[in-house]
C-alpha atoms as a PDB file:
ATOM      1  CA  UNK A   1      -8.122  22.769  12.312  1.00  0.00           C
ATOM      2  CA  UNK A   2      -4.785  21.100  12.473  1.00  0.00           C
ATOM      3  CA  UNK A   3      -2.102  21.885   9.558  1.00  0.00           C
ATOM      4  CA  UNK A   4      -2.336  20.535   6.404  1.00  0.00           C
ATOM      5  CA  UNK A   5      -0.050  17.383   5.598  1.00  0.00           C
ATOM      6  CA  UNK A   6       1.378  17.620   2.158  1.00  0.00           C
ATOM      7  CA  UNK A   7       3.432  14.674   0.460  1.00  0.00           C
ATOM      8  CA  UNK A   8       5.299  16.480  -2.239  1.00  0.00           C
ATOM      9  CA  UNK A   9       6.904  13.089  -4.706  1.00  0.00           C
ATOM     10  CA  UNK A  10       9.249  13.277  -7.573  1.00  0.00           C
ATOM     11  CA  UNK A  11       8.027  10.728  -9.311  1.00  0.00           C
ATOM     12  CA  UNK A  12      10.137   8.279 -12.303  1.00  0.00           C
ATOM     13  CA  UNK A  13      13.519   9.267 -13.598  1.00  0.00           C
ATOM     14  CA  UNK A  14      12.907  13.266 -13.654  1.00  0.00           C
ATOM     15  CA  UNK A  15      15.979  14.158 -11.734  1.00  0.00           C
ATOM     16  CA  UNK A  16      14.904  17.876 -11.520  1.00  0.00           C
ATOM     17  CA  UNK A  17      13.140  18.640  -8.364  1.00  0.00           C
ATOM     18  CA  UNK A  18      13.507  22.557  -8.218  1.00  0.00           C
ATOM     19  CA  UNK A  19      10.441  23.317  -9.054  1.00  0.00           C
ATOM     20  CA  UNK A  20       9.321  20.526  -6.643  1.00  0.00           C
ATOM     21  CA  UNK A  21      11.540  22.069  -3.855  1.00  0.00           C
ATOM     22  CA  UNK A  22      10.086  25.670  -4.383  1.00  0.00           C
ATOM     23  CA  UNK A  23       6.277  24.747  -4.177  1.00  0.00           C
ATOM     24  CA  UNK A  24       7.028  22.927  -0.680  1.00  0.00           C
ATOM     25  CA  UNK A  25       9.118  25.496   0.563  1.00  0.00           C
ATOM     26  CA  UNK A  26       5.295  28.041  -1.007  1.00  0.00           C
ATOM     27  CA  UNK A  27       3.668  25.608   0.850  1.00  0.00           C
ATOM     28  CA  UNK A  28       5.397  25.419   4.439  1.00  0.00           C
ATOM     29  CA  UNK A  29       5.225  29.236   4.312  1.00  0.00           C
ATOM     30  CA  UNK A  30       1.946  28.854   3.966  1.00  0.00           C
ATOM     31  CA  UNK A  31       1.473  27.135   6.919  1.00  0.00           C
ATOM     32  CA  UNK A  32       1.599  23.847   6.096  1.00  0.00           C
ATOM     33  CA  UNK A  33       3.206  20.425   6.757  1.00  0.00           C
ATOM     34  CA  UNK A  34       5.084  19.246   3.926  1.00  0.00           C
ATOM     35  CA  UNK A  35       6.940  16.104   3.582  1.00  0.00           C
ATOM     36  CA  UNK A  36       9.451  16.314   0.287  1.00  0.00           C
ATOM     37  CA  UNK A  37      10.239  11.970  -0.373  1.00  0.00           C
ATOM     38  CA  UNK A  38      13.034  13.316  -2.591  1.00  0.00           C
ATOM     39  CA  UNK A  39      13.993  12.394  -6.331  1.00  0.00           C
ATOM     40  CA  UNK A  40      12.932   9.138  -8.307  1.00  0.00           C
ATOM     41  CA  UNK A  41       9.848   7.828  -6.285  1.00  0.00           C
ATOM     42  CA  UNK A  42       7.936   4.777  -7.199  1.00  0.00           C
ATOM     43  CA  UNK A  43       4.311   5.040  -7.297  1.00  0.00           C
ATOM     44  CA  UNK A  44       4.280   2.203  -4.295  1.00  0.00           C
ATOM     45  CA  UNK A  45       6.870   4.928  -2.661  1.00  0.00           C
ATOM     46  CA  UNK A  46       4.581   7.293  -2.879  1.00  0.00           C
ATOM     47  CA  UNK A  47       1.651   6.010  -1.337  1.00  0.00           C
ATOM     48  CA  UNK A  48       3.672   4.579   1.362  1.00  0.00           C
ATOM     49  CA  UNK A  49       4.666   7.827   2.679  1.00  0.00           C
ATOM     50  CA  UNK A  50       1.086   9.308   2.525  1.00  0.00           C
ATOM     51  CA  UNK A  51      -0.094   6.654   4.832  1.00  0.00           C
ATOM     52  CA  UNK A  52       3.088   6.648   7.292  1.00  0.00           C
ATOM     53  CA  UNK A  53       2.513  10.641   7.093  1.00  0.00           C
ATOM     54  CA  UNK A  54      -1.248  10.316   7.254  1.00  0.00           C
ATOM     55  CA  UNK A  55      -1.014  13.306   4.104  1.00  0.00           C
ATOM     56  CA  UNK A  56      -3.999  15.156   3.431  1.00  0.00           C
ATOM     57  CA  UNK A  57      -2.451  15.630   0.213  1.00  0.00           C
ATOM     58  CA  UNK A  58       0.090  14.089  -2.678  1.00  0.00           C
ATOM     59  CA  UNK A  59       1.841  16.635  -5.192  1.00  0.00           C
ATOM     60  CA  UNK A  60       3.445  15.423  -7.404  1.00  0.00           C
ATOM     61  CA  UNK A  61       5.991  17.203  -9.428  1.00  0.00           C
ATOM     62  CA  UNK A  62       6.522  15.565 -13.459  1.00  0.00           C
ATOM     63  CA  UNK A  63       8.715  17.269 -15.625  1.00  0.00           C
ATOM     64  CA  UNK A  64       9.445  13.771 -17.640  1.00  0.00           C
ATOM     65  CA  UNK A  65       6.361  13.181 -19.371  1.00  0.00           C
ATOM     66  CA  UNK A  66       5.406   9.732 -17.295  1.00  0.00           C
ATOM     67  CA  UNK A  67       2.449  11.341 -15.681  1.00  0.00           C
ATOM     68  CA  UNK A  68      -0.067   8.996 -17.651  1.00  0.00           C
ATOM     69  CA  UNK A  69       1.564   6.059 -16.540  1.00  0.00           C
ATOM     70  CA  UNK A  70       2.956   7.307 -13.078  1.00  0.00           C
ATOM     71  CA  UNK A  71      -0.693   8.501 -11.912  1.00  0.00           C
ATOM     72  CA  UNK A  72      -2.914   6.116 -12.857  1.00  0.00           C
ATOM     73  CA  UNK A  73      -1.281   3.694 -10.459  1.00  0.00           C
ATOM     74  CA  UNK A  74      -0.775   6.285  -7.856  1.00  0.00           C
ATOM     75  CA  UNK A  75      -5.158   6.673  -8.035  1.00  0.00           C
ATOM     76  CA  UNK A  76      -5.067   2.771  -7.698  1.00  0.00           C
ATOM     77  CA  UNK A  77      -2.989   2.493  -4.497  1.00  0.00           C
ATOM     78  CA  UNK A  78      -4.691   5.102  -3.161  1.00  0.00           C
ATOM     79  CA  UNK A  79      -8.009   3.383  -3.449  1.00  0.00           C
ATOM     80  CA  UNK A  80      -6.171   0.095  -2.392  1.00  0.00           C
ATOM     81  CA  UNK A  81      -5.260   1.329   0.455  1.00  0.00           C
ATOM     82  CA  UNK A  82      -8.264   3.430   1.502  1.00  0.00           C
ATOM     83  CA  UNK A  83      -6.898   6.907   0.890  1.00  0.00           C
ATOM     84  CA  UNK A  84      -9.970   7.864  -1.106  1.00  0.00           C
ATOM     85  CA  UNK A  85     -10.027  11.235   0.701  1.00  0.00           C
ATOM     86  CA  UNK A  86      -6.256  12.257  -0.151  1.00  0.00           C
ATOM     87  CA  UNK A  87      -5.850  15.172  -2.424  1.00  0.00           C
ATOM     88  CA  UNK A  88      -4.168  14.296  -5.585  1.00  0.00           C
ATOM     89  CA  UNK A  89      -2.417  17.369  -7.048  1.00  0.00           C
ATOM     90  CA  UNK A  90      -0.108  17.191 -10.646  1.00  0.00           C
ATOM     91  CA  UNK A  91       2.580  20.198 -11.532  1.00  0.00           C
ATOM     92  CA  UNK A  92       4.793  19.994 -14.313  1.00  0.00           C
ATOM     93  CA  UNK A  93       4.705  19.850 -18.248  1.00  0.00           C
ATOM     94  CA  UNK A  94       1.267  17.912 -18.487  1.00  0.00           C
ATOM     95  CA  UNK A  95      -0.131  18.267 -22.436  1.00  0.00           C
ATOM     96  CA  UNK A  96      -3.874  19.580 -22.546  1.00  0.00           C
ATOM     97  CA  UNK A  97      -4.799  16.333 -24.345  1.00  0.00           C
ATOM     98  CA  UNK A  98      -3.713  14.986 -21.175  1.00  0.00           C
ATOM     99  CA  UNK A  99      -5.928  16.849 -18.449  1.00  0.00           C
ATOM    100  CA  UNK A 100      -9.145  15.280 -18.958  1.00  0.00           C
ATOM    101  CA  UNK A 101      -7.874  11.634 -18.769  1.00  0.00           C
ATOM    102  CA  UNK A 102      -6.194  12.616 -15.091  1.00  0.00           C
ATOM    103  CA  UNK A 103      -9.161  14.349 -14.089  1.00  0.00           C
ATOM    104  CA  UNK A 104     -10.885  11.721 -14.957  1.00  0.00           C
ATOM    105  CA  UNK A 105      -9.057   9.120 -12.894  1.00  0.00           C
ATOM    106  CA  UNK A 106      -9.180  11.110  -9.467  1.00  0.00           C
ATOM    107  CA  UNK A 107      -6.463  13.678  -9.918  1.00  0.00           C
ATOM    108  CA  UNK A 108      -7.960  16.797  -8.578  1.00  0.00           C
ATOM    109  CA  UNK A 109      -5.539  19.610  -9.367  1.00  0.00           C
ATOM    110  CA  UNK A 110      -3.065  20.182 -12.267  1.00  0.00           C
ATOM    111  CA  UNK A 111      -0.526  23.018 -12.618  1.00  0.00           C
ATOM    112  CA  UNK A 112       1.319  23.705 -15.329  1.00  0.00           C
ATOM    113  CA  UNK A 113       4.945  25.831 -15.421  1.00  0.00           C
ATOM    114  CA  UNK A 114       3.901  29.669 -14.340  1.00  0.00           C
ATOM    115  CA  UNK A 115       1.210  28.563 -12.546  1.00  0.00           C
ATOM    116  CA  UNK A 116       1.270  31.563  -9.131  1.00  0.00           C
ATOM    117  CA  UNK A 117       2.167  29.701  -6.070  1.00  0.00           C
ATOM    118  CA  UNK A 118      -0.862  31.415  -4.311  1.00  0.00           C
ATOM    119  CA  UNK A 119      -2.936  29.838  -6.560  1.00  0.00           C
ATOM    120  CA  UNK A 120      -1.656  26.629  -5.879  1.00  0.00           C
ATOM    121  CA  UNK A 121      -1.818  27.596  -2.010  1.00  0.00           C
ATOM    122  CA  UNK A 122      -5.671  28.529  -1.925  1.00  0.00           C
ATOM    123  CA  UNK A 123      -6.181  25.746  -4.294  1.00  0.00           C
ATOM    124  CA  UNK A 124      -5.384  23.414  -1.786  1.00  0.00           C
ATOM    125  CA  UNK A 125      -6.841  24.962   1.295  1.00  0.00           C
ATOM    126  CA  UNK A 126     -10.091  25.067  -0.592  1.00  0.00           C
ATOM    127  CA  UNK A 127     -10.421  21.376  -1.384  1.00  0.00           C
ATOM    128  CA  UNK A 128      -8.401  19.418   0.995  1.00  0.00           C
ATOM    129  CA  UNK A 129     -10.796  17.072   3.509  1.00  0.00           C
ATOM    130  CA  UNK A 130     -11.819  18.508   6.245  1.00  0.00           C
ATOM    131  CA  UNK A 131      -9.970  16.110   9.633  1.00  0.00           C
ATOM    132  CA  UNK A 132     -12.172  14.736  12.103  1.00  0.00           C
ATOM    133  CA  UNK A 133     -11.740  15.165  15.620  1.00  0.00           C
ATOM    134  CA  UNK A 134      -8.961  12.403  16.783  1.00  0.00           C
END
């Protein structure tokens, strides 16, 4: 199996990306391919750079509270675009009330501060699509 692609996004006007820098550098030593689109990414952004990457998977990082209006429009360019099979993961401060509603909409993983990296690792390998044959 080839490496996993991972789009890691800093979605809105957060301006803190540590956290988002740390779980791609987790990631990378994991083995994976990760693709950091830096600080203050639109949604469109976003998407963009998971279909010029061809990303198995999107993180993204949101410390600023946005998340209910950043990922609902992230789900709908995926779908737009045909991404169906991308990996949608969420880290940052989401509220419990919160997690249903982006379950609900697609997002497939959500980690909150303290979270183990490891856990975030095997979470993806364990649910990302499998690639076909090119």
């Amino acid at each position: 199996m080839s490496k996993i692609r991972v789009v890691i996004a800093k979605p809105g006007l957060d301006g803190h990306d540590r956290g988002a820098k740390v779980i791609a550098r987790a990631l990378r030593d994991a083995g994976m391919e990760v693709i950091y689109t830096g600080l203050r990414q639109t949604p469109e952004q976003i998407v963009s750079a998971a279909l010029q990457e061809d990303a198995d998977v999107i993180g993204l990082s949101i410390l600023s509270g946005a998340h209910n209006h950043i990922c609902p429009r992230v789900m709908e360019l995926l779908r737009a675009h045909g991404l169906d099979d991308v990996l949608v993961v969420v880290g940052g401060i989401i509220p419990d009330v919160d997690i249903p509603k982006l379950t609900e909409m697609g997002v497939k993983g959500i980690f909150l501060p303290g979270t183990p990296m490891q856990q975030i690792v095997e979470f993806i390998q364990g649910n990302v699509r499998e690639r076909e044959n090119v």
